[in-house]
N, C-alpha and C. Protein backbone atom coordinates (compact mmCIF):
# COMPACT_ATOMS: atom_id res chain seq x y z
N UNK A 1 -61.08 -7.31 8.53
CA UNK A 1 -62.21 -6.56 8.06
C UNK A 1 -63.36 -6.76 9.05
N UNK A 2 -64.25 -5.74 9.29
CA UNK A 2 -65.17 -6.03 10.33
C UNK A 2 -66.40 -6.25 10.01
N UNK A 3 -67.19 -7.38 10.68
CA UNK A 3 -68.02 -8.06 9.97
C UNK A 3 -67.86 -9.48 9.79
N UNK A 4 -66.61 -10.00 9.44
CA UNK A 4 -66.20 -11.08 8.88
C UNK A 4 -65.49 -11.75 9.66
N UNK A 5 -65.36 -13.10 10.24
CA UNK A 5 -64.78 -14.08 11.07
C UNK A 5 -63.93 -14.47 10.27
N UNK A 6 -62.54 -14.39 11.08
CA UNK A 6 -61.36 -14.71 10.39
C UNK A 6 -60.85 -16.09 10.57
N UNK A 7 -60.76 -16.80 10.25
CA UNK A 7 -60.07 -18.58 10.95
C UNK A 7 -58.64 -18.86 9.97
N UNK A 8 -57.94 -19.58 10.51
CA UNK A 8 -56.69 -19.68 9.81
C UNK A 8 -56.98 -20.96 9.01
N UNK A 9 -57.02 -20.84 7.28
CA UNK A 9 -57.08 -21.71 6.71
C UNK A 9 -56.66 -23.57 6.69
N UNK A 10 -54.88 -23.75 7.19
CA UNK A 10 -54.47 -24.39 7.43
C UNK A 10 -55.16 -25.18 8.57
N UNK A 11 -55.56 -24.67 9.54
CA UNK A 11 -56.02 -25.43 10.61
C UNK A 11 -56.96 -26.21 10.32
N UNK A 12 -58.50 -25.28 9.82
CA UNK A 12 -59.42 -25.96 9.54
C UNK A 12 -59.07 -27.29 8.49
N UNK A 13 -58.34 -26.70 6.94
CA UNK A 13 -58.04 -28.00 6.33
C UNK A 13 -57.89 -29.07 7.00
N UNK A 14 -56.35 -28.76 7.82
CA UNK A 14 -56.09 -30.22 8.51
C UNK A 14 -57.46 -31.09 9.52
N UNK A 15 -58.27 -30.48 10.62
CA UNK A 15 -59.43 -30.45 10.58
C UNK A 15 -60.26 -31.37 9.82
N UNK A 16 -60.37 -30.57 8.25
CA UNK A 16 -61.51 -31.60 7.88
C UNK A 16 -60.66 -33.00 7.51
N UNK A 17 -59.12 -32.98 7.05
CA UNK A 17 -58.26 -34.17 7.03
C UNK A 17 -58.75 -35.05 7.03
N UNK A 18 -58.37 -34.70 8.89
CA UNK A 18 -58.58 -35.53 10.29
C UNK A 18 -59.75 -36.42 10.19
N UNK A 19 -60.99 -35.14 9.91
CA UNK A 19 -62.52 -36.03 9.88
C UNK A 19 -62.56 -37.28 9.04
N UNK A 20 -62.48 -36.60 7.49
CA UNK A 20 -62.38 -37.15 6.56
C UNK A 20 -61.61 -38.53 6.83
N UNK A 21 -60.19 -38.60 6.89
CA UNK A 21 -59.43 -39.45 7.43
C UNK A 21 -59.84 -40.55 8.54
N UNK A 22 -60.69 -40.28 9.10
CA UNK A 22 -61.22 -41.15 10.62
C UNK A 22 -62.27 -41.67 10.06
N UNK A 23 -63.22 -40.87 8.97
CA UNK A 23 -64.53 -41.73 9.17
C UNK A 23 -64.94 -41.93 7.25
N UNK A 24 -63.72 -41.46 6.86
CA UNK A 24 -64.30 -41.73 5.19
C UNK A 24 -65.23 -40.79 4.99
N UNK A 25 -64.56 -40.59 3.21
CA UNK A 25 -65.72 -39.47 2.57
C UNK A 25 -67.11 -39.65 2.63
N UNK A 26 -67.44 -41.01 2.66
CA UNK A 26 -68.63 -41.21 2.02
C UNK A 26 -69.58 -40.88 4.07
N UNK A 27 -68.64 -41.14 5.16
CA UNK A 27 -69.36 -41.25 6.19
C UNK A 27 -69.13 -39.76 6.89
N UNK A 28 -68.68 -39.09 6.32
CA UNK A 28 -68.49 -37.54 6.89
C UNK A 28 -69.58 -36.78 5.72
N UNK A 29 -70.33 -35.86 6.96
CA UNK A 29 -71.26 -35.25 6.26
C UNK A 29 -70.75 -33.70 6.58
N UNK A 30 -71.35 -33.15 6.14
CA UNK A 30 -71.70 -31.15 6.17
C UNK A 30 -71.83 -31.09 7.66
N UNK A 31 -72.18 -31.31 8.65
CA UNK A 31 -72.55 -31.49 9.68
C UNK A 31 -71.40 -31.50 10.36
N UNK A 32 -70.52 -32.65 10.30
CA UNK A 32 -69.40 -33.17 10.14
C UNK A 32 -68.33 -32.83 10.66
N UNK A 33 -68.50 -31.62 9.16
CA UNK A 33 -67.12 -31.01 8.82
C UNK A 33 -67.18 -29.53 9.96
N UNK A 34 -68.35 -28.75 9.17
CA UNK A 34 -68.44 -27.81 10.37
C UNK A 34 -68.20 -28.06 11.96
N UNK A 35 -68.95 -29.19 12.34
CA UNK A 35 -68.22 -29.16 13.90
C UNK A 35 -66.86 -29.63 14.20
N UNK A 36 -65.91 -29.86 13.30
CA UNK A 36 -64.52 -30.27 13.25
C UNK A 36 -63.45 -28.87 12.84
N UNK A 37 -64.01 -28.16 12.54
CA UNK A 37 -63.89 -27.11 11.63
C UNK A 37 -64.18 -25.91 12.43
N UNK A 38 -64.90 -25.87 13.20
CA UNK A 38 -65.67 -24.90 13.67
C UNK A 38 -66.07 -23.47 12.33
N UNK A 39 -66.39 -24.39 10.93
CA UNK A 39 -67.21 -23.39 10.55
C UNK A 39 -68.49 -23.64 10.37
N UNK A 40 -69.49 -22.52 9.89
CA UNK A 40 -70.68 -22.54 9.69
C UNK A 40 -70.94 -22.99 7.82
N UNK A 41 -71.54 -23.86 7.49
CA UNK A 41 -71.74 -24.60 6.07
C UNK A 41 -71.51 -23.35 5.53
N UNK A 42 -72.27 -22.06 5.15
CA UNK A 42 -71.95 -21.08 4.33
C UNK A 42 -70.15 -20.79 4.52
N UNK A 43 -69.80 -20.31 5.44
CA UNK A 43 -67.88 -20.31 5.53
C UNK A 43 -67.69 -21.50 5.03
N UNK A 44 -67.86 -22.45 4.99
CA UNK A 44 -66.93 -23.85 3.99
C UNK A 44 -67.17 -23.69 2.90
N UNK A 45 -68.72 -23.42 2.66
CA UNK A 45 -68.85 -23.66 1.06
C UNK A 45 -68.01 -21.89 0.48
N UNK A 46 -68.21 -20.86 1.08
CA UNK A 46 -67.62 -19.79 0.64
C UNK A 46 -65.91 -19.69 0.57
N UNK A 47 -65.54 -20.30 1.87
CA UNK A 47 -63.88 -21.00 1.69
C UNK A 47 -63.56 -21.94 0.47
N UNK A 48 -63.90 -23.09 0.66
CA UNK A 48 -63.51 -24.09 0.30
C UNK A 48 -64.57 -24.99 -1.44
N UNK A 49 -65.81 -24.70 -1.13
CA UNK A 49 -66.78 -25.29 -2.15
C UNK A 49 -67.73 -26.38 -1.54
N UNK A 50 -67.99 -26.95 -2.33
CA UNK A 50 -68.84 -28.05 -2.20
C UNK A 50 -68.02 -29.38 -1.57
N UNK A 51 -68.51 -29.90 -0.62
CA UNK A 51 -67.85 -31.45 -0.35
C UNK A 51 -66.80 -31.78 -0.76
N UNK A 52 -66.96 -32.40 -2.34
CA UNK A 52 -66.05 -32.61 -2.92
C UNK A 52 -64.99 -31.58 -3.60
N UNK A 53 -64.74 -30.59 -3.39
CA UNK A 53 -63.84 -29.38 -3.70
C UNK A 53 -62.95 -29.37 -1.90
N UNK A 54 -63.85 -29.81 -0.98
CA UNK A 54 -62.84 -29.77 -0.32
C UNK A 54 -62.27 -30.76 0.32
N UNK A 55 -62.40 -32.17 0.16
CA UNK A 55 -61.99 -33.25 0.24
C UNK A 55 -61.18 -33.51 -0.60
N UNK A 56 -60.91 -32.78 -2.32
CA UNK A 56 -59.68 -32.49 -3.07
C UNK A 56 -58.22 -32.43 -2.17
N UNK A 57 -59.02 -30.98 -1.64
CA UNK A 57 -57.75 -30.20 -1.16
C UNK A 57 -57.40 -31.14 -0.15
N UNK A 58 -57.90 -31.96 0.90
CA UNK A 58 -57.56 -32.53 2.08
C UNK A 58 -56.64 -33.41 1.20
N UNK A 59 -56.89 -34.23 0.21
CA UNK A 59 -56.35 -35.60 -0.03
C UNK A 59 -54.95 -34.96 -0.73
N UNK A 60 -55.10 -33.56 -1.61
CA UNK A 60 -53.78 -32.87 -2.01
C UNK A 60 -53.09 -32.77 -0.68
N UNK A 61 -53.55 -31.89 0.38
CA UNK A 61 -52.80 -32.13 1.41
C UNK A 61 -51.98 -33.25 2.28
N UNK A 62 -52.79 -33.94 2.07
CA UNK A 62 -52.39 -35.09 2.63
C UNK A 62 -51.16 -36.15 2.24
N UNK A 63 -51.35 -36.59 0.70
CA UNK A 63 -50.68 -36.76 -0.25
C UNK A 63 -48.92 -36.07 -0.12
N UNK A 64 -49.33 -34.40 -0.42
CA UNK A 64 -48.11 -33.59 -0.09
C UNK A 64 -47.48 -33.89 1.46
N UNK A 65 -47.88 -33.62 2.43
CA UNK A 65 -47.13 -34.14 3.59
C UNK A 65 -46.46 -34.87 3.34
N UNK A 66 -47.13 -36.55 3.55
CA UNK A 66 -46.71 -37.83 2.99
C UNK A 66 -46.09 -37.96 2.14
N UNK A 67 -46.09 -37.47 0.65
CA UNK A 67 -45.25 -37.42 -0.10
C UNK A 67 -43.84 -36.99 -0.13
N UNK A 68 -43.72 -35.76 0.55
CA UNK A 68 -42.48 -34.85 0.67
C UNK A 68 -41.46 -36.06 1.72
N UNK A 69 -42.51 -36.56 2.88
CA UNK A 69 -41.30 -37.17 3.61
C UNK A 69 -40.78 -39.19 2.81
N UNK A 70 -41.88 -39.34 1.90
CA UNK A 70 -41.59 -40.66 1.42
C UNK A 70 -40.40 -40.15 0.29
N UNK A 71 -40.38 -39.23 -0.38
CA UNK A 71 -39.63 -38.31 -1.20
C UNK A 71 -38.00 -38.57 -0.34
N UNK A 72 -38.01 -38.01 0.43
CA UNK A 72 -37.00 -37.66 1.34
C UNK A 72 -36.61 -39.20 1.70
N UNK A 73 -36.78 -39.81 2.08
CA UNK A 73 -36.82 -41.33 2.64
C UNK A 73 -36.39 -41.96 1.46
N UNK A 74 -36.55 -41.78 0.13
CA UNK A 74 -36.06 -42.68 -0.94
C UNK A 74 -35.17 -41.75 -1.50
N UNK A 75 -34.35 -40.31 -1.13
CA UNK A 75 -33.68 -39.35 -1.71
C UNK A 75 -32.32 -40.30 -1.92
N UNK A 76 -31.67 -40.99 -0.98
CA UNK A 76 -30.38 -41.70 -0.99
C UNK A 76 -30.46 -43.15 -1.75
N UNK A 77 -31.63 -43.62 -2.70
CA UNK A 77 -31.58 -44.81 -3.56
C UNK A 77 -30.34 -45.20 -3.60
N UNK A 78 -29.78 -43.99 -4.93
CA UNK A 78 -28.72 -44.63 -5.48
C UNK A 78 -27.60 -45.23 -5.06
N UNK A 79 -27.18 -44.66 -4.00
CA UNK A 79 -26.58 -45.24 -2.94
C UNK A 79 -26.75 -46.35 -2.31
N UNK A 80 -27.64 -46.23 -1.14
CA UNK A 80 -28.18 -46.92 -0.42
C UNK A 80 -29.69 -47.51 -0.63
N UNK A 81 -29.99 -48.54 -1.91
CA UNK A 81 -31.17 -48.40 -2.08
C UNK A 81 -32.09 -49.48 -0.45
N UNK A 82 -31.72 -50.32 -0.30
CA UNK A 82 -31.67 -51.08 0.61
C UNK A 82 -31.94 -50.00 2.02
N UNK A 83 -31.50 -49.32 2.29
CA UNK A 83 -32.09 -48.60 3.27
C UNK A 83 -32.65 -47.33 2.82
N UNK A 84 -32.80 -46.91 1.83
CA UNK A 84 -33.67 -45.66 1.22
C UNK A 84 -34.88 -46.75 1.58
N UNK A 85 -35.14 -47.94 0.76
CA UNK A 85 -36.75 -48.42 0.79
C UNK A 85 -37.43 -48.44 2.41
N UNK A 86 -36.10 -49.32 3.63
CA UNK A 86 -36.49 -48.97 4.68
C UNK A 86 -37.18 -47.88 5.17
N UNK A 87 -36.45 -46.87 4.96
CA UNK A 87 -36.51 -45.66 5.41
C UNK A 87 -37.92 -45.02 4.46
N UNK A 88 -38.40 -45.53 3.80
CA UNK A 88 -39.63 -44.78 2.85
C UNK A 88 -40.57 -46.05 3.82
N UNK A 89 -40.75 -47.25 4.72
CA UNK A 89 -41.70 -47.60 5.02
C UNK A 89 -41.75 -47.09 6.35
N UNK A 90 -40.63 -46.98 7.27
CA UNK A 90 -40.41 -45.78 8.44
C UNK A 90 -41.81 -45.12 8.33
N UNK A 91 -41.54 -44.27 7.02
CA UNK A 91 -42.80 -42.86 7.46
C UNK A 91 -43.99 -43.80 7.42
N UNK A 92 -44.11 -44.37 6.84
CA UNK A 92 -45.35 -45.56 7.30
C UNK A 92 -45.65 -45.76 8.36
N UNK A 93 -45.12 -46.50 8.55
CA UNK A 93 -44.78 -46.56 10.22
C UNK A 93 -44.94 -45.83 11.44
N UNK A 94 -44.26 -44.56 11.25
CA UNK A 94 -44.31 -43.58 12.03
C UNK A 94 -45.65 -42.95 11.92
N UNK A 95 -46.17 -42.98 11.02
CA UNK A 95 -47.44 -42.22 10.98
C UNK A 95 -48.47 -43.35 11.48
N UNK A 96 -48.28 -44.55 11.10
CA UNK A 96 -49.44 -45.63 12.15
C UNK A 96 -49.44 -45.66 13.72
N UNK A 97 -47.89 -45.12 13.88
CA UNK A 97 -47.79 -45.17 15.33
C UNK A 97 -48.25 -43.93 16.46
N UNK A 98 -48.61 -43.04 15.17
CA UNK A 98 -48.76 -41.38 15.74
C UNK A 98 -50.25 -41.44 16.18
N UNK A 99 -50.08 -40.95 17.47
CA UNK A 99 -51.35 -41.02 17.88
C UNK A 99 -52.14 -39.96 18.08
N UNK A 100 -51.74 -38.95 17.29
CA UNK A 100 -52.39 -37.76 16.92
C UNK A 100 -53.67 -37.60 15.61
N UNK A 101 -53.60 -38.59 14.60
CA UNK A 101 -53.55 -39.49 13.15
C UNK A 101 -54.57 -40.54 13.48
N UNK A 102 -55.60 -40.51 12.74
CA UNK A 102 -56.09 -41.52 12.31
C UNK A 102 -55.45 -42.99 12.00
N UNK A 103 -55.70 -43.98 12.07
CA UNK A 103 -54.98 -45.12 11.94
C UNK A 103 -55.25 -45.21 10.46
N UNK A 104 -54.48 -46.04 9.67
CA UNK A 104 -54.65 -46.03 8.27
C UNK A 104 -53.87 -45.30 7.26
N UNK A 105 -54.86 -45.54 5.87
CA UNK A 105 -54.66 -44.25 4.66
C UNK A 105 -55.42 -43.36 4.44
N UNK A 106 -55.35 -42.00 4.23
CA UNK A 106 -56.67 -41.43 3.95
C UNK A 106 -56.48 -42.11 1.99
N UNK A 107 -55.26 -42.55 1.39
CA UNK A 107 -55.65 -42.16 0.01
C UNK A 107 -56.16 -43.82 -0.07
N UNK A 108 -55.46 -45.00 1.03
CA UNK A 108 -56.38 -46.07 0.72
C UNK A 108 -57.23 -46.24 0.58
N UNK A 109 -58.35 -46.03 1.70
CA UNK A 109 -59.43 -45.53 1.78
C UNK A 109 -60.04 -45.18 1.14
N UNK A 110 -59.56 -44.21 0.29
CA UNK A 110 -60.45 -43.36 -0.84
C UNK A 110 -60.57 -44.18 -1.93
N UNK A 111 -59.30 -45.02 -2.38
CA UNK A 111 -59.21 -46.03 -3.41
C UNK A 111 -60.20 -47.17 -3.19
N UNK A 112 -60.27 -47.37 -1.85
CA UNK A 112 -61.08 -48.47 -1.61
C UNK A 112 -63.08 -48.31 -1.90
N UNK A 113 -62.78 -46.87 -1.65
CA UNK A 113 -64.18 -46.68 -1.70
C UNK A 113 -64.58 -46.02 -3.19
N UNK A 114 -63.40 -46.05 -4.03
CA UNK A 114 -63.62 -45.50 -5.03
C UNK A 114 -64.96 -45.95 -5.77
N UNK A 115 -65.46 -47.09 -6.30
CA UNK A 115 -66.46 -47.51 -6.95
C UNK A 115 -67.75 -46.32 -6.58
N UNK A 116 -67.64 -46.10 -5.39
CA UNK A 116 -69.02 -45.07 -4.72
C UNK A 116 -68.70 -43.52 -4.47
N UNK A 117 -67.56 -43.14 -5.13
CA UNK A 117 -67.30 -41.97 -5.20
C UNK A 117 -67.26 -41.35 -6.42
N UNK A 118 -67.15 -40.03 -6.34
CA UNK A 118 -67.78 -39.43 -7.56
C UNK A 118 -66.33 -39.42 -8.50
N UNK A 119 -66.51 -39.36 -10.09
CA UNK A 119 -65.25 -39.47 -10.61
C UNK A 119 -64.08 -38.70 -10.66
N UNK A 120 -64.25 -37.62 -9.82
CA UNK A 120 -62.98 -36.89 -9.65
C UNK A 120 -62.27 -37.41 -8.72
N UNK A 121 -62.88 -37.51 -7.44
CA UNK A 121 -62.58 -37.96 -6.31
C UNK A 121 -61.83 -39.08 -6.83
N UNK A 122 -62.34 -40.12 -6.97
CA UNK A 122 -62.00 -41.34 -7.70
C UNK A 122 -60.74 -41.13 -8.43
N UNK A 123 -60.57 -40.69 -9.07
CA UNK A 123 -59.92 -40.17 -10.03
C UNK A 123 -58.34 -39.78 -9.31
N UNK A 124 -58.21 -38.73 -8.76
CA UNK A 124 -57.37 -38.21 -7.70
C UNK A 124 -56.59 -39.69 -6.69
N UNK A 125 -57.47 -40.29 -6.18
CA UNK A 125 -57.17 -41.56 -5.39
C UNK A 125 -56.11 -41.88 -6.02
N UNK A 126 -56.46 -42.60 -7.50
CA UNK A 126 -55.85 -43.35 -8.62
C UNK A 126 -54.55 -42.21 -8.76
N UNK A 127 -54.64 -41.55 -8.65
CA UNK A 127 -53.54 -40.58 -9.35
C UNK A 127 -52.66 -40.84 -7.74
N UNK A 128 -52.87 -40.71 -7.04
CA UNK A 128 -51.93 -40.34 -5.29
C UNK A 128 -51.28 -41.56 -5.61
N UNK A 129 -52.24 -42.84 -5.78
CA UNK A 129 -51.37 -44.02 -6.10
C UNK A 129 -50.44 -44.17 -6.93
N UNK A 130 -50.79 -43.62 -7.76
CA UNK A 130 -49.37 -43.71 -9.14
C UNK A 130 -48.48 -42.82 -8.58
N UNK A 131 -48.08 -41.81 -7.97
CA UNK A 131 -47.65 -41.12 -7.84
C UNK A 131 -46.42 -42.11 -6.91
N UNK A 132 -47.13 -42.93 -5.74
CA UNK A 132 -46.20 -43.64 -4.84
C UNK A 132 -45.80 -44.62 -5.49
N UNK A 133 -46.65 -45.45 -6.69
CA UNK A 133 -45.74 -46.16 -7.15
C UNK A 133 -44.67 -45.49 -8.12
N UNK A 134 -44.52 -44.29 -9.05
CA UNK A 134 -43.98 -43.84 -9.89
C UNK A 134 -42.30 -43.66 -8.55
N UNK A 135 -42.66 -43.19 -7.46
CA UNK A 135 -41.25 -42.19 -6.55
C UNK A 135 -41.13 -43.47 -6.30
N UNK A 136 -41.18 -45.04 -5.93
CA UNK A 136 -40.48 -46.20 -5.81
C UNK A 136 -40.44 -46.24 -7.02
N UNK A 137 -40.68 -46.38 -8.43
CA UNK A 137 -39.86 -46.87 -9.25
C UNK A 137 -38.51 -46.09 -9.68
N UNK A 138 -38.86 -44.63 -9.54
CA UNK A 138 -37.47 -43.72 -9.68
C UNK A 138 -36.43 -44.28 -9.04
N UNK A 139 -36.72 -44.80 -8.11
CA UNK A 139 -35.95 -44.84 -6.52
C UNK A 139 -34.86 -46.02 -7.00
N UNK A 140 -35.97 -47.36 -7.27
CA UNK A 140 -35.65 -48.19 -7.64
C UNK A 140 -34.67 -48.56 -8.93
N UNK A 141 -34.68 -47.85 -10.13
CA UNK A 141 -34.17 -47.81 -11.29
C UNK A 141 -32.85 -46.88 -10.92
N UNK A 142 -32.95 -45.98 -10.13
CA UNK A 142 -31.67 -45.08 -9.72
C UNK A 142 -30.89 -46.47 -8.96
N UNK A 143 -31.42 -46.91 -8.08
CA UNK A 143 -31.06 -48.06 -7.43
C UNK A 143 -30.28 -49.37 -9.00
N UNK A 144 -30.42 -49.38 -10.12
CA UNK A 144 -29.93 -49.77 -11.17
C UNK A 144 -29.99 -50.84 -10.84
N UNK A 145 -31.68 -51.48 -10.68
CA UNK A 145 -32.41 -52.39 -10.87
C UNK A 145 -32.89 -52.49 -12.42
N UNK A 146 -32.82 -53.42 -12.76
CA UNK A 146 -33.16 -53.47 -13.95
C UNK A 146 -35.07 -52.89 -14.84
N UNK A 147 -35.06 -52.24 -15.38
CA UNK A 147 -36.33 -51.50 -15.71
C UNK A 147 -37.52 -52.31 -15.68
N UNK A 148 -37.52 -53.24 -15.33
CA UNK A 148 -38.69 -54.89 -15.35
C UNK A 148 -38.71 -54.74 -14.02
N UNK A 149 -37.54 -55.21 -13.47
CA UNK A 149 -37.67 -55.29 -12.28
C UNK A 149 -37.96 -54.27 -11.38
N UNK A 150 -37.54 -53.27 -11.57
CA UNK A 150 -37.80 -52.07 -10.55
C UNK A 150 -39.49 -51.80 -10.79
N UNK A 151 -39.97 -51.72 -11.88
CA UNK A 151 -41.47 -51.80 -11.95
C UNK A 151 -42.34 -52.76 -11.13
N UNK A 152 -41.69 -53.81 -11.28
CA UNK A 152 -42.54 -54.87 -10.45
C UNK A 152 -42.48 -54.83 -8.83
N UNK A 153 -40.87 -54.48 -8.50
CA UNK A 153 -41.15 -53.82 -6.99
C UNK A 153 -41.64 -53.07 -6.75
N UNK A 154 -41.82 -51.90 -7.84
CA UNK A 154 -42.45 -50.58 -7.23
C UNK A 154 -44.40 -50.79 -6.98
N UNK A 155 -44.56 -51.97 -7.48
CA UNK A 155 -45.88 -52.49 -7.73
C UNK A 155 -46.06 -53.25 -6.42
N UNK A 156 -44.90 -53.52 -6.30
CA UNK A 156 -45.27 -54.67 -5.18
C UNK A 156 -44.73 -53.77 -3.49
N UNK A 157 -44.22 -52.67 -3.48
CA UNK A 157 -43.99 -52.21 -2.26
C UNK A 157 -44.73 -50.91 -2.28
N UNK A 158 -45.74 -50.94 -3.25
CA UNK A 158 -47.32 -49.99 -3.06
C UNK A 158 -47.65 -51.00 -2.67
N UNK A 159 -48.20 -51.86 -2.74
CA UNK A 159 -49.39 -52.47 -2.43
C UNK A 159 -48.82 -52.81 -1.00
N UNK A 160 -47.63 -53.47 -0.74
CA UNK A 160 -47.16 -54.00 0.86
C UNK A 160 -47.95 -52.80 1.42
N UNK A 161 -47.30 -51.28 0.97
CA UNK A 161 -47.26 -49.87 1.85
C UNK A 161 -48.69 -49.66 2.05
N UNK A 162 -49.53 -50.00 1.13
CA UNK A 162 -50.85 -49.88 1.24
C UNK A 162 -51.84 -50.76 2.27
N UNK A 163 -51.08 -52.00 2.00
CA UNK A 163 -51.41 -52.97 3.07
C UNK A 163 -51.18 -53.16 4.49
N UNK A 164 -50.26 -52.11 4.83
CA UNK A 164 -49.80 -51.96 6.56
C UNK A 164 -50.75 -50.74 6.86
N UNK A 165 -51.26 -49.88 5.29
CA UNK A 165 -52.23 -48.95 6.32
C UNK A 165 -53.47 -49.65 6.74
N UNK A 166 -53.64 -50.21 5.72
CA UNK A 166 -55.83 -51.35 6.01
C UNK A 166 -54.92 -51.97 7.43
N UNK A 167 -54.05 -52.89 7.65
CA UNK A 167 -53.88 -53.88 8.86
C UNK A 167 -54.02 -52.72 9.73
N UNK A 168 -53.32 -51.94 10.19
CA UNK A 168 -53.44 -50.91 11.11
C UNK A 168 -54.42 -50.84 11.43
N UNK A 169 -55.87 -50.58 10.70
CA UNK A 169 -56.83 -49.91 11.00
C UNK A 169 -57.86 -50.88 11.67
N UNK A 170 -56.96 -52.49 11.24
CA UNK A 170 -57.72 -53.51 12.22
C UNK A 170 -56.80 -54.13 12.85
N UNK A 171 -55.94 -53.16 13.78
CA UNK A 171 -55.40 -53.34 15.15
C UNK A 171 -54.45 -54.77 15.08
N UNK A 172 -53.94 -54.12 14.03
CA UNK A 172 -52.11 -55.70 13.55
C UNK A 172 -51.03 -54.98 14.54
N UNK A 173 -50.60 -55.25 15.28
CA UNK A 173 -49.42 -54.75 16.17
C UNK A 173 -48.00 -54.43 15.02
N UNK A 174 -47.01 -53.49 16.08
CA UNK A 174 -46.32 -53.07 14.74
C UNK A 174 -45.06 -54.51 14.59
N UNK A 175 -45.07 -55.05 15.55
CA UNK A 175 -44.32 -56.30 14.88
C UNK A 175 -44.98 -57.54 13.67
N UNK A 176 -45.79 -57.42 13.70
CA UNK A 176 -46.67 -57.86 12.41
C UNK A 176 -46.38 -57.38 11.08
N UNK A 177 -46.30 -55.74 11.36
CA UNK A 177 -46.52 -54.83 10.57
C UNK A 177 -45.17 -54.78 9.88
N UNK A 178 -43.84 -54.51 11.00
CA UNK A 178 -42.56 -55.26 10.44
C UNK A 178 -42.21 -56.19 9.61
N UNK A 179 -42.94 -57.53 10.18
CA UNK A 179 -42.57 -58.80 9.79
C UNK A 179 -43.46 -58.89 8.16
N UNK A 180 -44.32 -58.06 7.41
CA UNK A 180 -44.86 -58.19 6.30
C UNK A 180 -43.53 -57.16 5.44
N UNK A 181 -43.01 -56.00 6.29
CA UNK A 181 -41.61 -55.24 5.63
C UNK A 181 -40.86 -56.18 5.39
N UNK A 182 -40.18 -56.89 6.29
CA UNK A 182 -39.12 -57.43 6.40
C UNK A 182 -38.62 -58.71 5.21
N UNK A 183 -39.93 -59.51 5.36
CA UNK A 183 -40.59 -60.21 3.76
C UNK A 183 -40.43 -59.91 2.44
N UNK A 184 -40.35 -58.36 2.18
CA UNK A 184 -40.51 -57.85 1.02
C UNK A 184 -38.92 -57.45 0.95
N UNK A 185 -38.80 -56.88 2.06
CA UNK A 185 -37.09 -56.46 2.01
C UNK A 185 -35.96 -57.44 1.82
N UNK A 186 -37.04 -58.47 2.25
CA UNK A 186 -35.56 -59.88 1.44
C UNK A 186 -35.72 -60.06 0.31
N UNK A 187 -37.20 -60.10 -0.02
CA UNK A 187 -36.99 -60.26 -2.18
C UNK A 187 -36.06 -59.20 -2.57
N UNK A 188 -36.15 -57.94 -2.11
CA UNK A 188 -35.87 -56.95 -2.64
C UNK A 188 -33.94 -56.84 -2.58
N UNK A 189 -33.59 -57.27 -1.30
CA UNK A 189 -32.26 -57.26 -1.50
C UNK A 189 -31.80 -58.35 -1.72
N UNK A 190 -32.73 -59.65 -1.98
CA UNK A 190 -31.86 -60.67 -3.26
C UNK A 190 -31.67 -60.12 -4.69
N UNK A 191 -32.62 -59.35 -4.94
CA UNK A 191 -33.02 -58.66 -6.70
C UNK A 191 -31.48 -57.52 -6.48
N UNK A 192 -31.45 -56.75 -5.37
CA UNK A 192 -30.15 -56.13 -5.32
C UNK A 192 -28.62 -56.68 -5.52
N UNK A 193 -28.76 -57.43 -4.65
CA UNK A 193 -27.76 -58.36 -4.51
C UNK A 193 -27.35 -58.97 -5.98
N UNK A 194 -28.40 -59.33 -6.83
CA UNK A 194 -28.42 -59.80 -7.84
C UNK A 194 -27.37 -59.41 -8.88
N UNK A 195 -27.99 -58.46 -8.65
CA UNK A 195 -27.77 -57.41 -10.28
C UNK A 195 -25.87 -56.90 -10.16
N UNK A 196 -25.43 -56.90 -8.59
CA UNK A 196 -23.72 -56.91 -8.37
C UNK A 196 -23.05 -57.39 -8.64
């Protein structure tokens, strides 16, 4: 239509991600976003909304990526739960090592800063989290861990997964980053081992 500057939605999202992702909600302004974005504040707020309407969508986005491939990575539990869990800290991994990516979580982050964010925002964080612990406990119980137990790993390999994104972001090398996996992966395949 003429008159109107066209930009491809997807891009900019990932865009404000990125920002968002590098410097935290609370340290990315309007300012910010537009020069990451290359839009003008009226095109964001007419795209997207207010701040927080579109820092939603980034963390939905974000979430979904991440999700689909941690999804995929724990698809072979029942089988192989022992290397499904591997393979779900992989994308961890792989994404700390990508140097395209912010170092970190964007949803840690958000959790971390939750107290100073507004309650949706907040809100959402809490929810991305359940979400990763809920797909390890599926994983885990398909894995025919006992329903105690698979809860308590799935509790305890969020928080590991959560904890290799904060080390990352203060420059833990990835054999560090291993050696806190590798720790968890022996409780985890004694509790396997167990239950045979």
């Amino acid at each position: 239509m003429a008159g109107k500057k066209q930009f491809d939605v997807d891009i900019a999202l990932d865009a404000a991600m990125l920002q968002f992702w590098r410097a935290g909600y609370g340290d990315t302004s309007l300012d910010d976003l537009s020069r990451t974005t290359g839009l003008n504040r009226s095109s964001i707020y007419s795209s997207f909304g207010d701040k927080d309407s579109l820092f939603l969508r980034c963390l939905d986005r974000y979430a979904a990526r991440y999700g689909n491939r941690y999804d995929q990575a724990l698809s072979r539990a029942s089988e192989e739960p022992l290397q499904a869990v591997r393979a779900f800290f992989e994308v961890t991994l792989q994404r700390i090592a990508d140097p395209d990516v912010p170092d970190g979580c964007l949803i840690a982050q958000t959790a971390m800063a939750a107290p100073v964010l507004g309650p949706t925002v907040a809100a959402r964080a809490r929810e991305a989290l359940g979400f990763q612990h809920a797909r390890l406990r599926t994983a885990l119980t398909a894995a025919q861990l006992a329903e105690g137990d698979a809860d308590d790993f799935a509790v305890h390999l969020t928080a590991v997964n959560q904890s290799l994104a904060v080390m990352s972001r203060s420059s833990a090398s990835q054999k560090q980053l291993r050696t806190v996996i590798d720790i968890s992966m022996a409780a985890l395949s004694h509790a396997v081992h167990a239950r045979s």
